[in-house]
Protein backbone atom coordinates (compact mmCIF):
# COMPACT_ATOMS: atom_id res chain seq x y z
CA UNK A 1 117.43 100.59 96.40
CA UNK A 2 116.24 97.87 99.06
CA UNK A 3 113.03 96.41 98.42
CA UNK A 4 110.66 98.10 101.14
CA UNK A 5 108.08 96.51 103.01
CA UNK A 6 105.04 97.91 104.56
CA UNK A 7 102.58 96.45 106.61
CA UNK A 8 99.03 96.67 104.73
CA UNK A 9 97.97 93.31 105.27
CA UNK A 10 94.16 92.51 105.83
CA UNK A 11 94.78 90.61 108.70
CA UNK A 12 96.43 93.39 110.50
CA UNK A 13 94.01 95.96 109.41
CA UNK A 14 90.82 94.03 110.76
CA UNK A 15 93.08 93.34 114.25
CA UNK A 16 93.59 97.24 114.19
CA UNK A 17 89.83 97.36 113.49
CA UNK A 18 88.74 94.98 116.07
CA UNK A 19 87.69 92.00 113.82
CA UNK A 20 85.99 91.86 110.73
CA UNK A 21 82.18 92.83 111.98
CA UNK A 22 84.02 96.26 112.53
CA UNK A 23 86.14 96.38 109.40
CA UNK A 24 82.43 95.99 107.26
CA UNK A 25 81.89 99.72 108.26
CA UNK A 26 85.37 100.82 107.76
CA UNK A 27 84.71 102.45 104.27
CA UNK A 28 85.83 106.21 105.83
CA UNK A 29 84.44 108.99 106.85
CA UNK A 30 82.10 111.72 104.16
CA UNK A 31 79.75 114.62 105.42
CA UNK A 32 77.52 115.36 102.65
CA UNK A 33 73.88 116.83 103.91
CA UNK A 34 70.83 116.48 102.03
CA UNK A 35 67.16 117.03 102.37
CA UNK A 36 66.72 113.33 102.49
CA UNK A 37 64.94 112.21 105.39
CA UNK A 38 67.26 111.78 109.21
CA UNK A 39 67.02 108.28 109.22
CA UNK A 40 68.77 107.65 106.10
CA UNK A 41 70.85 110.44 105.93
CA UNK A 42 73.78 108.37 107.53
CA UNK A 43 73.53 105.43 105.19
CA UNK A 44 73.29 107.72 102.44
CA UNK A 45 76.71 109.24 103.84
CA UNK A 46 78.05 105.61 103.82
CA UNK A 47 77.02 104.86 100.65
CA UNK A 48 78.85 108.33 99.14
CA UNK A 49 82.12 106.63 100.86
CA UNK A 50 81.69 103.41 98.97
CA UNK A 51 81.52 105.30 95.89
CA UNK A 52 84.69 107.42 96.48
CA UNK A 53 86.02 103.59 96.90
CA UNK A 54 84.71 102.48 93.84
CA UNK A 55 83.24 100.12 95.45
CA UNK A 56 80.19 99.85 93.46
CA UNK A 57 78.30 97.03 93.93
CA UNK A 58 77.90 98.08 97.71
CA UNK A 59 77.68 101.43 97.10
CA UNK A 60 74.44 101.06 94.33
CA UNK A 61 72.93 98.27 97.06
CA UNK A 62 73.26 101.11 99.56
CA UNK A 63 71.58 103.86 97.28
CA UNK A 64 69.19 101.24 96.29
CA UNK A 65 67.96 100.85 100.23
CA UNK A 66 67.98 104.71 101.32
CA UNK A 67 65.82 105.19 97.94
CA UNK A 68 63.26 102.35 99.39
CA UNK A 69 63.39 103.37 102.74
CA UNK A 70 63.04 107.22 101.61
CA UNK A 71 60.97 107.34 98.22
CA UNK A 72 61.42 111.40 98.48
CA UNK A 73 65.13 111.11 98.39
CA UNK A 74 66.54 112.29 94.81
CA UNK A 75 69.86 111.69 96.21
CA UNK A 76 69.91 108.23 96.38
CA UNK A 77 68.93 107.81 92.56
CA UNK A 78 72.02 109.79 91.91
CA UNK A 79 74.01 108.18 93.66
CA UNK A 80 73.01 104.91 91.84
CA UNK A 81 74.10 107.33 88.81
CA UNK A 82 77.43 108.23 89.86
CA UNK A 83 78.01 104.46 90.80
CA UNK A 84 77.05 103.48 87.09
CA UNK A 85 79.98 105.77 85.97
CA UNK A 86 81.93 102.47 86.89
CA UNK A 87 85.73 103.73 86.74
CA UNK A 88 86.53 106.97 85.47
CA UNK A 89 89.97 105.58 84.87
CA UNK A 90 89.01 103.06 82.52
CA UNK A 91 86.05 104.79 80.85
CA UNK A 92 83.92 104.74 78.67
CA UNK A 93 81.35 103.07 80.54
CA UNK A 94 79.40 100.63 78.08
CA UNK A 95 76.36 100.89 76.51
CA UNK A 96 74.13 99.23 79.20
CA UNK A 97 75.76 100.90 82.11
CA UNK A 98 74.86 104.35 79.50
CA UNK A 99 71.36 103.13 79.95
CA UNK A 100 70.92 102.55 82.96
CA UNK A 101 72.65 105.58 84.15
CA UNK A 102 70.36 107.55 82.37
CA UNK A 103 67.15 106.07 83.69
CA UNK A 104 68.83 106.86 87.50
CA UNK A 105 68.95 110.13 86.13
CA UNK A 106 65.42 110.39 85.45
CA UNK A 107 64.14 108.53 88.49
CA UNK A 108 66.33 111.13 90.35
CA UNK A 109 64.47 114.07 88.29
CA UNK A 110 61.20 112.51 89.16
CA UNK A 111 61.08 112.08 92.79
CA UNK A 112 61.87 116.09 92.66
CA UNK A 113 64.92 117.06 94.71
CA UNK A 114 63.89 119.34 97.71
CA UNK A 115 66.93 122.01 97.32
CA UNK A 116 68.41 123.69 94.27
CA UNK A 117 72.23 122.27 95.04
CA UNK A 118 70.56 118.90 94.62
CA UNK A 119 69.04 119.56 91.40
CA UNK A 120 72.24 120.91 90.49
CA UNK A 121 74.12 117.76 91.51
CA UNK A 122 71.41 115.66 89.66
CA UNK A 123 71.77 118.04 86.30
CA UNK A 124 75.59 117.99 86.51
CA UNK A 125 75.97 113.96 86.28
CA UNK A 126 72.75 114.28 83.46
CA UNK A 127 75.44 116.17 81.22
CA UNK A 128 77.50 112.68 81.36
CA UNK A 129 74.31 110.38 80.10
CA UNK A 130 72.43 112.59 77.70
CA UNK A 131 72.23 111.89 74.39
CA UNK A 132 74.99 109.25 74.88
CA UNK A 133 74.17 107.13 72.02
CA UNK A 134 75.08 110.49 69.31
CA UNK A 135 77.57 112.19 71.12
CA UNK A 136 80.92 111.32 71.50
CA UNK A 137 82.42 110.20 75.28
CA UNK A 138 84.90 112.91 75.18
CA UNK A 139 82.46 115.54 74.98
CA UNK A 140 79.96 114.24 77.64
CA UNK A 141 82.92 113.85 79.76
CA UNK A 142 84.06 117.05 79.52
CA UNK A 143 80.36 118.57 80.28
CA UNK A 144 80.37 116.52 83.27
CA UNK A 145 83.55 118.33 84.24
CA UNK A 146 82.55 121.30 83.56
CA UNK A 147 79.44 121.29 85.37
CA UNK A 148 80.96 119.94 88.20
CA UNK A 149 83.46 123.21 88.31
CA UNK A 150 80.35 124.93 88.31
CA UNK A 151 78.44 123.66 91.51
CA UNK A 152 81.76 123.59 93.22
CA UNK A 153 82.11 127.09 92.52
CA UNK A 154 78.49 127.62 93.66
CA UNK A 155 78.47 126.15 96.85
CA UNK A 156 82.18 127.24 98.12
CA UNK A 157 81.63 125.13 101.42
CA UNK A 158 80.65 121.95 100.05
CA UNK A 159 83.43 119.87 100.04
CA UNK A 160 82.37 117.18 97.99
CA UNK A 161 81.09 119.22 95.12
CA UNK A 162 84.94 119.84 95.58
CA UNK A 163 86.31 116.21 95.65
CA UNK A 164 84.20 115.15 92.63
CA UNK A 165 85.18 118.27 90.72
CA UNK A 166 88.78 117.00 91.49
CA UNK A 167 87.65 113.25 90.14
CA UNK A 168 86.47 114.55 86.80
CA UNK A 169 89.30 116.54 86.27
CA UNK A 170 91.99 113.80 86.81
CA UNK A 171 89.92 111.45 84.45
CA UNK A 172 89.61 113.77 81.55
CA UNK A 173 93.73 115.19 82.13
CA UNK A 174 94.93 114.27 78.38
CA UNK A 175 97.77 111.84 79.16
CA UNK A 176 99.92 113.88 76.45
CA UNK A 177 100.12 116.67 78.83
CA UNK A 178 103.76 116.61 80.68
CA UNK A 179 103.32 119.67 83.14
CA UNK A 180 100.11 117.56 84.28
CA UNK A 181 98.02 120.62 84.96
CA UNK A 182 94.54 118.79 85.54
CA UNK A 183 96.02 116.71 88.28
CA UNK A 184 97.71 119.16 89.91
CA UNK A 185 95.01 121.43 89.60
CA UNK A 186 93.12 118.44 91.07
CA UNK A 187 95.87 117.57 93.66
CA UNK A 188 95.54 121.09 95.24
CA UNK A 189 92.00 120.88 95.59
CA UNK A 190 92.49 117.31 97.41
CA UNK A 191 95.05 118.13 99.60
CA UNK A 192 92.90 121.10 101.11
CA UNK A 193 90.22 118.72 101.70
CA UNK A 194 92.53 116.37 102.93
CA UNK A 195 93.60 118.69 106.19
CA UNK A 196 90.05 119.61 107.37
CA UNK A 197 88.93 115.83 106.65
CA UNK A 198 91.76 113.61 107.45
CA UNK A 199 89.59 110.45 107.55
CA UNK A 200 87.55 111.36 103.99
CA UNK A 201 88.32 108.13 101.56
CA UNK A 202 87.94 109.66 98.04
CA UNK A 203 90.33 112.34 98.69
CA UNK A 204 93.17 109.74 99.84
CA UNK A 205 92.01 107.93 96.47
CA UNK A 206 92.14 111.03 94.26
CA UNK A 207 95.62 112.09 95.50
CA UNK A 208 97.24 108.61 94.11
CA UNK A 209 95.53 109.19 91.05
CA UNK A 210 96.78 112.66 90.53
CA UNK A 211 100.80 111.85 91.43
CA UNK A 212 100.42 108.37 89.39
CA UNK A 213 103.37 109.65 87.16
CA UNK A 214 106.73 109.39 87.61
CA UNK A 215 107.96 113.21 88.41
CA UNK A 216 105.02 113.84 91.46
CA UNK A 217 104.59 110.24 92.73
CA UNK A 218 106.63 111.05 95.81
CA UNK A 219 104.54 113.52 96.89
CA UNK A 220 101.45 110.92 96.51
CA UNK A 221 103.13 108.15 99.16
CA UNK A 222 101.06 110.20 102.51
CA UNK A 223 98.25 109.72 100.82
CA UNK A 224 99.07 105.63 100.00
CA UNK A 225 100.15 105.08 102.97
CA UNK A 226 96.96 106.27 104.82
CA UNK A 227 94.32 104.93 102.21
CA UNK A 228 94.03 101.70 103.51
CA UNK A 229 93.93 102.30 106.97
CA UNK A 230 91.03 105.05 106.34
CA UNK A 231 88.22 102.45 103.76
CA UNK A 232 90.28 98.99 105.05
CA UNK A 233 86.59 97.61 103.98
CA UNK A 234 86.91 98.96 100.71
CA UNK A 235 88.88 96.34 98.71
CA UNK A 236 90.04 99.27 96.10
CA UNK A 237 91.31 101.12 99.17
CA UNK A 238 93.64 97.88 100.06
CA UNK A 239 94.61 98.18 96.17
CA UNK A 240 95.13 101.65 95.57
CA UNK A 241 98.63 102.39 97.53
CA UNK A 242 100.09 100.04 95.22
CA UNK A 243 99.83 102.72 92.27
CA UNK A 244 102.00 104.50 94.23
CA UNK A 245 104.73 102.21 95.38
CA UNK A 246 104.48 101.00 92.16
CA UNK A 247 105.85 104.59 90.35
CA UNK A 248 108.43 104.36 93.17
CA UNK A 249 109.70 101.13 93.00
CA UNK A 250 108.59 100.09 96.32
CA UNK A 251 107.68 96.48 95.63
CA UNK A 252 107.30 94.50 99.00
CA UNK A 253 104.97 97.49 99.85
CA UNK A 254 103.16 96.81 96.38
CA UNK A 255 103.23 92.83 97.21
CA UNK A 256 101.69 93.78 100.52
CA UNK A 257 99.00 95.95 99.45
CA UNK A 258 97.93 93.45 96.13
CA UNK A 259 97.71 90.82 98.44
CA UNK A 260 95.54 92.22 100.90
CA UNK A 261 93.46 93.93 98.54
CA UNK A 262 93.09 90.29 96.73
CA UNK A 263 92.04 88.83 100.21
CA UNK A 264 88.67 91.01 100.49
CA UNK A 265 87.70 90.93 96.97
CA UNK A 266 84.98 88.92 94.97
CA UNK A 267 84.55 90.06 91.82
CA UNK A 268 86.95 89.00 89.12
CA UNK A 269 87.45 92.80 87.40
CA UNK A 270 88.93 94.18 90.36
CA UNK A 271 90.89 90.88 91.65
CA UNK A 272 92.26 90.42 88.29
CA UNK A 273 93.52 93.82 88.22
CA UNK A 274 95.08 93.83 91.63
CA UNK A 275 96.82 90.38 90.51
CA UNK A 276 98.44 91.89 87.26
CA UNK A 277 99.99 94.27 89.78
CA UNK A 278 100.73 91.58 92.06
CA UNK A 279 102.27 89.43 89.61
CA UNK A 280 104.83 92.50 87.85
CA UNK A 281 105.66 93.47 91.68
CA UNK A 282 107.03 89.38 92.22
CA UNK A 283 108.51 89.41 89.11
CA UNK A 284 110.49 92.59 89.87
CA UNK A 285 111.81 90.97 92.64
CA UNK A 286 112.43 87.45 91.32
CA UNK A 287 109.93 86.18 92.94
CA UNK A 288 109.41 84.06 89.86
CA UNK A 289 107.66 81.03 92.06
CA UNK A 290 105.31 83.18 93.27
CA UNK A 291 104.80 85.23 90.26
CA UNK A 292 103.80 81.58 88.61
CA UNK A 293 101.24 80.77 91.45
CA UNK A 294 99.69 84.37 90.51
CA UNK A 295 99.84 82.65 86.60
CA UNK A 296 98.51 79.64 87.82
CA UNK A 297 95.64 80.88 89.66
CA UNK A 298 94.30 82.97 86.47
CA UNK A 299 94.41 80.09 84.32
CA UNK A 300 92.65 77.41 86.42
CA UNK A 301 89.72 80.59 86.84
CA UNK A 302 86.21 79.21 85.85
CA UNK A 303 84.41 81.17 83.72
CA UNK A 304 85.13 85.28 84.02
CA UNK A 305 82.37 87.56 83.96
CA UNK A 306 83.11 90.18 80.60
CA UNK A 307 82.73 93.41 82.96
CA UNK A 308 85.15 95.74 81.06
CA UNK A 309 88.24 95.87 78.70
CA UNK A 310 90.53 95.98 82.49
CA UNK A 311 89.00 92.16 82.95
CA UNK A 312 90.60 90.84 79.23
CA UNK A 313 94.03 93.21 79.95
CA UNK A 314 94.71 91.41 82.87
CA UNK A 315 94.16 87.98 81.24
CA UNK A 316 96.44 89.01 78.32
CA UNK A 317 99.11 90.74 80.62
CA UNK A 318 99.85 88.41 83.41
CA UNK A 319 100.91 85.31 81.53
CA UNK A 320 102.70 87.88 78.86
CA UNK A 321 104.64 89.61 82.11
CA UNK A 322 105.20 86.13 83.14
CA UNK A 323 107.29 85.16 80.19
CA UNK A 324 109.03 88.69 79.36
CA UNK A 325 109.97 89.57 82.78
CA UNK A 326 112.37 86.66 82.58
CA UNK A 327 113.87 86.94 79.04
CA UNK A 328 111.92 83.86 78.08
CA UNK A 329 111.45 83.90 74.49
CA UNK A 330 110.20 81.16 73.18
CA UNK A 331 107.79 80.78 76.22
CA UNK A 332 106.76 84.46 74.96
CA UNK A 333 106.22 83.31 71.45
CA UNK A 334 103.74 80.22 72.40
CA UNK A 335 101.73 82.32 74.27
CA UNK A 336 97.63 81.29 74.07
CA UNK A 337 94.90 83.65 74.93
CA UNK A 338 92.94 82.58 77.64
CA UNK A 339 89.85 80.98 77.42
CA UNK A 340 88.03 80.15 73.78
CA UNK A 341 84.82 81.44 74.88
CA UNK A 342 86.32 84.99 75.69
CA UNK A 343 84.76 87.93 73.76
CA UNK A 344 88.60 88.77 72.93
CA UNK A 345 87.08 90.74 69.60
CA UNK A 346 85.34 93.39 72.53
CA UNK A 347 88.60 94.07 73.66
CA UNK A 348 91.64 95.02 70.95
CA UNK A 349 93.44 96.76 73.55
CA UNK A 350 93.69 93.96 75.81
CA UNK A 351 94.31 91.12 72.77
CA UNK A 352 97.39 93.43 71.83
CA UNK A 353 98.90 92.73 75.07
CA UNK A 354 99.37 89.10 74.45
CA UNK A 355 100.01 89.68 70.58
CA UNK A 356 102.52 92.06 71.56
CA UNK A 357 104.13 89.75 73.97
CA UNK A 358 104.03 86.61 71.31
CA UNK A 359 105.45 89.07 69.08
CA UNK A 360 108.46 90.03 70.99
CA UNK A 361 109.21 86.96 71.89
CA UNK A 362 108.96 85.17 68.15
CA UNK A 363 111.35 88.12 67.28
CA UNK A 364 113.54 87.83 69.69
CA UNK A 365 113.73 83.90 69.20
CA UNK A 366 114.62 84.52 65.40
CA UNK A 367 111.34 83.68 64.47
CA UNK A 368 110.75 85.85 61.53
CA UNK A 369 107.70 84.44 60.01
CA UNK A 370 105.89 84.24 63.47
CA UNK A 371 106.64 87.89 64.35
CA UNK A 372 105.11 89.07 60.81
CA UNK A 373 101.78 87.08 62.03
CA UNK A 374 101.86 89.28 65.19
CA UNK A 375 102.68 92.36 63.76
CA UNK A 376 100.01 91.97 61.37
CA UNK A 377 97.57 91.11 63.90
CA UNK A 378 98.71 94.02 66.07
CA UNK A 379 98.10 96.26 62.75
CA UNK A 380 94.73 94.56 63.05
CA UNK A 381 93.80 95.51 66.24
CA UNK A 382 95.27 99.30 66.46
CA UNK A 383 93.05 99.93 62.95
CA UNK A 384 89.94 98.79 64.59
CA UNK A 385 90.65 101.12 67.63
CA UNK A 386 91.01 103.79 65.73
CA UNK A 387 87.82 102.84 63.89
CA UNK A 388 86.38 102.76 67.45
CA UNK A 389 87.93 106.09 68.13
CA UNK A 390 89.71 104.83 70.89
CA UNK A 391 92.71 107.38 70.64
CA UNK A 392 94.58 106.39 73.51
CA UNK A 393 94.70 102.47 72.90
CA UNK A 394 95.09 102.89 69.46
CA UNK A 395 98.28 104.93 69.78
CA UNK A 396 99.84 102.58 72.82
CA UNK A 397 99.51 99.64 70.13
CA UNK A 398 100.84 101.56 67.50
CA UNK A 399 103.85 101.98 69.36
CA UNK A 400 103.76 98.07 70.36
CA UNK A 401 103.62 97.68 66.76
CA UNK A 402 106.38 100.02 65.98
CA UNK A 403 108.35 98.06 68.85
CA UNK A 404 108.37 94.37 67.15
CA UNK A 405 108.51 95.71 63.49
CA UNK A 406 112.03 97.17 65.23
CA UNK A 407 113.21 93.54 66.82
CA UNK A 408 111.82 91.29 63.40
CA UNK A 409 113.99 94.21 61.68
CA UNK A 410 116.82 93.41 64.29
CA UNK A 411 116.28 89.58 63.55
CA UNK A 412 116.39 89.81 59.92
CA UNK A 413 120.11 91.85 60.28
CA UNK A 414 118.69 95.00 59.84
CA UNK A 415 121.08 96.70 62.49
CA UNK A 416 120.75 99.99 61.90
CA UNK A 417 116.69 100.47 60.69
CA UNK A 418 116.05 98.16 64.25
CA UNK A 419 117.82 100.98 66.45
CA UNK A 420 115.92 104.11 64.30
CA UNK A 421 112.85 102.29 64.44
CA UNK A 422 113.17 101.31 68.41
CA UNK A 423 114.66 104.84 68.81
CA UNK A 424 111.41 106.48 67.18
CA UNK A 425 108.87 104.25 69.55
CA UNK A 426 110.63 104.67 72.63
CA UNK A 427 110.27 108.44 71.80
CA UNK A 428 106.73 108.31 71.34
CA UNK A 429 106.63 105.87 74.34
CA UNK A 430 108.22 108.42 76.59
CA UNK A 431 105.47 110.91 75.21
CA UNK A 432 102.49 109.53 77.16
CA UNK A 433 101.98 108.03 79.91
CA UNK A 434 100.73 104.82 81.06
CA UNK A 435 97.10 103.75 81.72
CA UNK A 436 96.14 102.99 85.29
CA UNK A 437 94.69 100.02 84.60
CA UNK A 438 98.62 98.62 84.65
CA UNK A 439 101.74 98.54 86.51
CA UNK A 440 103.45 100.19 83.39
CA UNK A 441 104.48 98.64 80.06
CA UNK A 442 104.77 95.16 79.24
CA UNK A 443 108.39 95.56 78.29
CA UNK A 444 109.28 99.26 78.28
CA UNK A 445 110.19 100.76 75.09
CA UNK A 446 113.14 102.63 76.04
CA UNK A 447 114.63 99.69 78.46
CA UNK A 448 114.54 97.52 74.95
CA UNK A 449 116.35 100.38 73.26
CA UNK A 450 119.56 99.65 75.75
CA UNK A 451 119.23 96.00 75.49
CA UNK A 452 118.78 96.15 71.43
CA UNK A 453 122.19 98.53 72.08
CA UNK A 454 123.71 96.37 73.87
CA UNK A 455 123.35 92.94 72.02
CA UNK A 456 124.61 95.68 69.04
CA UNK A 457 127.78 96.21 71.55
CA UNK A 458 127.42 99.67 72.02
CA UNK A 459 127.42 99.46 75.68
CA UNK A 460 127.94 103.38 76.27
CA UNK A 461 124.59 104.18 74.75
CA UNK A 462 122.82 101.41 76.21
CA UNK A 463 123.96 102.65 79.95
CA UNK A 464 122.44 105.84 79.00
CA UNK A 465 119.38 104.17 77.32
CA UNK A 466 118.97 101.76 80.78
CA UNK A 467 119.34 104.86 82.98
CA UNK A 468 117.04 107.30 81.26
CA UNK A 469 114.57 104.07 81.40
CA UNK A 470 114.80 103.86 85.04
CA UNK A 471 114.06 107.79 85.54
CA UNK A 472 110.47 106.59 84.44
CA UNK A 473 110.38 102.65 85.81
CA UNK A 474 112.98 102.72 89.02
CA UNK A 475 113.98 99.78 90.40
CA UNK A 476 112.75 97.00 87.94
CA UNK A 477 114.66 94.20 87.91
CA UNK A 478 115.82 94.02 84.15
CA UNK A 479 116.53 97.85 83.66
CA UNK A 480 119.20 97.17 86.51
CA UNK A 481 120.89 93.95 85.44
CA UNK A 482 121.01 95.63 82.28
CA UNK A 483 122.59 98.97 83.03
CA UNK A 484 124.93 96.90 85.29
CA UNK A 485 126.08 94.86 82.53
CA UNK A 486 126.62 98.14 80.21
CA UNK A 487 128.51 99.46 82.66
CA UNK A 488 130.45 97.15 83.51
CA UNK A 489 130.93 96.50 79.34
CA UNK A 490 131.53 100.66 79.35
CA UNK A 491 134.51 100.04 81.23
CA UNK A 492 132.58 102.37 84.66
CA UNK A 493 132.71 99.61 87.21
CA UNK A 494 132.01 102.05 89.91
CA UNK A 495 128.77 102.66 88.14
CA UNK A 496 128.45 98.50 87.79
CA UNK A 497 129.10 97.56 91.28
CA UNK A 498 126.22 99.97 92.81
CA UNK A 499 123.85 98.90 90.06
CA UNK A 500 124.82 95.24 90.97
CA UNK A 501 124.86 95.71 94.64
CA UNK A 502 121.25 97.60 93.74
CA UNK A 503 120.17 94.29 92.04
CA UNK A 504 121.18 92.00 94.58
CA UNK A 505 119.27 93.45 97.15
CA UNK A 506 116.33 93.66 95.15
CA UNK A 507 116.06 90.23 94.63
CA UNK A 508 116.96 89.70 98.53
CA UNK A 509 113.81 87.55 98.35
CA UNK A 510 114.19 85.79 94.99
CA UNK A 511 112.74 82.08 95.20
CA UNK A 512 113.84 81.34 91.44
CA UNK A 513 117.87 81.13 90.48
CA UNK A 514 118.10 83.79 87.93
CA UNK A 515 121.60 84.52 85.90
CA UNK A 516 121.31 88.05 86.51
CA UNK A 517 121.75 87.16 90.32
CA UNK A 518 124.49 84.87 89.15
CA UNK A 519 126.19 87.58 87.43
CA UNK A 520 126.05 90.14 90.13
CA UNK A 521 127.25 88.16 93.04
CA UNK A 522 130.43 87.28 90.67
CA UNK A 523 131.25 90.93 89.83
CA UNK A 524 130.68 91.88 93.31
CA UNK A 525 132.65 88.29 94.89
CA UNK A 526 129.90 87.51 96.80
């Protein structure tokens, strides 16, 4: 597969857009009516557009003026609400954003909407805050949803009753669930939408969260490829496509999208998270110079604001990514986290990244001792997850944990317990899916499997390993070299000259002299 590039670059979207004074109102295009007064009515519609951007800060500043300008308008104190919902994809929303949701909610109740489908819209996003200091996220998210089936069963014609029906249920889909119902439940709603309203920015953003896994994402790349062109204001909008290109291997198109989305933004959560997918998209190209610029520019940030668990992830992942991408061990193993005044202990799932990265790499140096220090502190962090009743995390680092217990096993000469116990976590692995807040895994389990089989020399299984790795993460860079080298170990050259040739071309671009590349262009003579 060649890498693919598409052009999504800022500067080409504000020409298209006439210069930047006209790319400031390119957020897209949302009809919602309301009793709110005429002259607001289209900044309130602007505002809604923001939202479906997650861009929030802009969005709540919006709200915040239609509300002065129109004391009457309910509306506008819900959508100050909604915008305090922060990312559904990265929820729960923390205690002060809890707070302060809920007093939007009442200043919404108080200035008495006009119409009963406003009050319904106002009680609906109520079921999220109430009572959010006794009951459980889960639950309030789930009333949310199911309030929000309600209106948009209600009011059959209002489309975004529709489109935020279809939000809630792609943030609430359990990420167990392999026939993903919710989000095709959610992806049909969407896609309706999407004909009558071609130009409407949360549906475009909705679809590439409901075919962000592996067996639909094809049938998400219209909607990536239109996103940015619809909200090029939006810097999320820039971002989003990449999710996409991202599940299909498409990496200059990811490079090109990260970038521009980078470009337009200001505030550290989302540019860190657009650089973590930045950075993994070099990387899978050997872009390795590049990919250290990305490195380099995180660690000489000043001071990051603590917005959200996605802020520390980043910080852990990119350096970690950095390291493991290129088989660096011992680069892996002296990994730091960043910055001694971070409020790592907010964030377990985030510290595990870099634990689990200094793990793997202490292992995989022979460093026995060090990777027992990691694993413990990986045990650490999962426990006080759970303790949290953070379900999800706690089970990816339970598998991260189950992953280096399997490579110290491997180090200490325990052969046969490292493949069972890599076997078991790659299983569980392959049982949910990744988080949006990243690219995919820091080192897939199933991809370390084949390698683990192959240092074993049992290069038959580790083909099949590689190849039912790539099914899930096509076209990275070390899940090729590595089924090329099994192949080619297998004795199936046919099978290790297209996976070479397949590698080659990937790393058409490389600015960094990796042996992989060395290896290929001597199989192939080139």
């Amino acid at each position: 597969m060649t890498v693919r590039s598409f052009p999504l670059t800022l500067a080409v979207l504000l020409a298209l857009g006439g210069g930047a004074a006209a790319a400031q109102d390119k957020v897209g295009t949302v009809h919602f009516p309301t009793s709110c007064s005429a002259p607001v009515q289209g900044e309130f519609e602007r505002a809604v557009a923001m939202l479906h951007s997650f861009w929030f800060s802009a969005s709540t500043a919006a709200f915040a003026a239609v509300a002065q300008s129109d004391p009457g308008c309910a509306m506008a104190h819900w959508g100050v609400a909604m915008n305090l919902l922060g990312n559904p994809f990265g929820w729960p929303p923390s205690p002060k954003a809890l707070a302060d949701g809920w007093a939007a909610v009442e200043r919404a109740k108080a200035a008495g909407a006009k119409t009963q489908r406003e009050r319904d819209y106002i009680a609906a996003i109520e079921t999220f805050y109430k009572d959010a200091d006794t009951v459980e996220h889960r639950t309030r998210a789930l009333a949310y949803r199911q309030a929000m089936e309600q209106l948009a069963a209600r009011y059959p014609d209002d489309r975004e009753a529709a489109v935020f029906y279809a939000l809630a249920l792609n943030a609430t889909a359990l990420p167990t669930d392999k026939t993903y119902a919710d989000q095709l439940r959610a992806a049909g709603i969407l896609e309706k939408v999407f004909a009558a309203e071609p130009q409407h920015p949360g549906v475009a953003h909705y679809l590439i969260h409901s075919y962000d896994y592996p067996p639909i994402a094809e049938k998400g790349l219209t909607a990536a490829r239109r996103y940015a062109s619809i909200a090029p204001a939006a810097p999320h909008a820039l971002h989003m496509p990449s999710h996409i290109f991202t599940r299909r291997g498409y990496w200059g198109e990811s490079i090109e999208a990260n970038r521009a989305s980078i470009s337009a933004i200001s505030s550290h959560f989302d540019q860190l998270h657009a650089l973590d997918y930045l950075a993994y998209a070099y990387l899978q190209t050997a872009q390795d110079g590049a990919a250290k610029r990305v490195v380099d520019q995180v660690s000489e940030l000043p001071k990051v604001n603590v917005e959200h668990f996605v802020t520390g992830f980043a910080l852990a992942t990119i350096p970690s990514r950095y390291a493991l991408e290129r088989g660096r061990w011992s680069e892996a193993a002296g990994l730091a986290l960043f910055g001694k005044e971070f409020p790592w202990g907010r964030f377990p799932q985030s510290e595990a990244q870099l634990v689990f990265a200094r793990a793997l790499g202490a292992a995989r140096s022979g460093d026995v001792a060090a990777t027992r220090r990691d694993i413990d502190r990986l045990a650490a962090l999962r426990d006080a997850l759970a303790a949290a009743k953070v379900g999800y995390w706690a089970e990816q680092v339970d598998i991260q944990h189950a992953v280096a217990s399997a490579w110290m096993a491997r180090a200490e000469g325990k052969k046969d317990e490292a493949l069972a116990l890599l076997r078991a976590a790659a299983d569980r692995e392959g049982a949910t899916e990744k988080h949006p807040v990243t690219p995919g895994p820091l080192a897939p389990a199933r991809e370390l499997l084949a390698e683990m089989l192959l240092e074993a020399g049992e290069p038959g299984q580790a083909l099949q390993e590689f190849e039912a790795s790539m099914r899930v993460e096509p076209n990275r860079f070390r899940g090729l070299a590595g089924a090329a080298r099994a192949a080619n170990l297998a004795g199936d050259r046919t099978k290790a000259r297209a996976y070479y040739s397949e590698l080659l071309a990937l790393g058409e671009k490389a600015d960094a002299e990796r042996p992989e590349l060395r290896e290929a262009r001597a199989f192939l003579g080139k």
